[in-house]
Structure formats: structure tokens, C-alpha cells
Protein backbone atom coordinates (compact mmCIF):
# COMPACT_ATOMS: atom_id res chain seq x y z
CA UNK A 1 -35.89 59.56 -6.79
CA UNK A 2 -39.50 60.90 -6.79
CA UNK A 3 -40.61 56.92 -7.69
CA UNK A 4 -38.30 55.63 -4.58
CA UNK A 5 -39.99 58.52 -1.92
CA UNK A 6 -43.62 57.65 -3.07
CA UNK A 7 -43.10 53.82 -2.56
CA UNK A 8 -41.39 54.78 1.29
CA UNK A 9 -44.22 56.68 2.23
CA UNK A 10 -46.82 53.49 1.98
CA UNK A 11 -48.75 53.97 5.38
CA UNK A 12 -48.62 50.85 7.43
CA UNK A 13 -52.23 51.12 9.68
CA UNK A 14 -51.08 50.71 13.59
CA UNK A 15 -53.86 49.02 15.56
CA UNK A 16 -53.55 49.51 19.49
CA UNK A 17 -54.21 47.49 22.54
CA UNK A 18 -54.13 47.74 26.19
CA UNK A 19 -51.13 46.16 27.18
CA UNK A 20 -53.16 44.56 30.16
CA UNK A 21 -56.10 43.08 28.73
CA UNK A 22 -55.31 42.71 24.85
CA UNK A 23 -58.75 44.99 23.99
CA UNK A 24 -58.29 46.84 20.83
CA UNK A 25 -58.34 50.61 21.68
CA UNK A 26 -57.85 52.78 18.55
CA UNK A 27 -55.80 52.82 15.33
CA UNK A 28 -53.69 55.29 13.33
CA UNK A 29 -53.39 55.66 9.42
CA UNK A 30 -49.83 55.63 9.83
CA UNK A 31 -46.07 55.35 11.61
CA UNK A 32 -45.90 59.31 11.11
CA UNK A 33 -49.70 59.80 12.21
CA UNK A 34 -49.19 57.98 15.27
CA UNK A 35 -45.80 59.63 16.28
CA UNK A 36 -47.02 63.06 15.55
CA UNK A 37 -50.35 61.92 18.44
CA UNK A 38 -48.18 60.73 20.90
CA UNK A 39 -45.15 62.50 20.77
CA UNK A 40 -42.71 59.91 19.81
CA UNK A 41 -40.51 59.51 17.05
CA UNK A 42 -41.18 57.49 14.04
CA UNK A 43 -38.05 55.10 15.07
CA UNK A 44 -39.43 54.44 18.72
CA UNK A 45 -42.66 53.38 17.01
CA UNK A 46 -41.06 51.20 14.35
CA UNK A 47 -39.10 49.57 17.17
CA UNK A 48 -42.03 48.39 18.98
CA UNK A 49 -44.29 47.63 16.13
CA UNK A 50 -45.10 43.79 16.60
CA UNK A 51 -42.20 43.15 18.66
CA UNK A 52 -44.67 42.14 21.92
CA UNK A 53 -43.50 45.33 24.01
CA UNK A 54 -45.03 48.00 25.65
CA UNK A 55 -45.91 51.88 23.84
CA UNK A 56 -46.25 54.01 27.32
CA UNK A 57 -47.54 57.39 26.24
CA UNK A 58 -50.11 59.97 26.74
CA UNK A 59 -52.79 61.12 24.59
CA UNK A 60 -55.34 63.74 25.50
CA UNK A 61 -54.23 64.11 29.00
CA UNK A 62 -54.34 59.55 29.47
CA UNK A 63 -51.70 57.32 29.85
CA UNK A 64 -52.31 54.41 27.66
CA UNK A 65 -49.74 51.10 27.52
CA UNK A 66 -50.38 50.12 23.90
CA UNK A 67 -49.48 47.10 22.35
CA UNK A 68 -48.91 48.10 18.62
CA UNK A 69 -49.88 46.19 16.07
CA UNK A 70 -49.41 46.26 12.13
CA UNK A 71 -52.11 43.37 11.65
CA UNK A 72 -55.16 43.78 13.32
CA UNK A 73 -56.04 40.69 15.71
């Protein structure tokens, strides 16, 4: 069980861009990194990861509409 929980937890890098212009804004070591920054569950995040659709959500007090990523462009 311990093998199966260590090989789940591999952290897939998320690499953000604006939604509008396609300019890479920031990145986050993981699913779980990112959702604990924005607020968001780790589902919501996975949902949207490469699937071409906007992230709304606010980080230190900015609204940013990410495109996320798991390969960076």
C-alpha cells in the first residue's frame, strides 16, 4: 500500500498562461500546490489541466484566467 501511495503522489509541474494572450505567467510544483494557492480543489484543477479551458481564480488579491498546462509550451 505504502509502494501504491508513493507512486500517486508523483507531482505533475502546472505551467500557467493568460487565457488572453497565451504568455506564460507562473508555474506550480504540483496539482496539490496549486489548489492549496488558489483555493480550488485538486479535482477542479485536474479537470482543466490541458483540456483548453479557462482556471478563473485569485491569487494575492488578482484575478488571473489561466490556461493550465502539464507541458510547458
Amino acid at each position: 500500500e505504502k509502494l501504491n501511495h508513493s507512486l500517486a503522489a508523483k507531482s505533475i509541474k502546472i505551467y500557467c498562461y493568460d487565457w488572453d494572450t497565451n504568455n506564460y505567467l507562473m508555474e506550480f510544483l504540483s496539482i496539490r500546490e496549486m489548489s492549496r494557492k488558489i483555493g480550488r480543489s485538486t479535482v477542479y484543477i485536474k479537470t482543466k489541466l490541458d483540456k483548453n479551458v479557462p482556471v478563473i481564480c485569485i491569487i494575492n488579491n488578482i484575478e488571473y484566467k489561466f490556461n493550465i498546462k502539464s507541458i510547458k509550451l
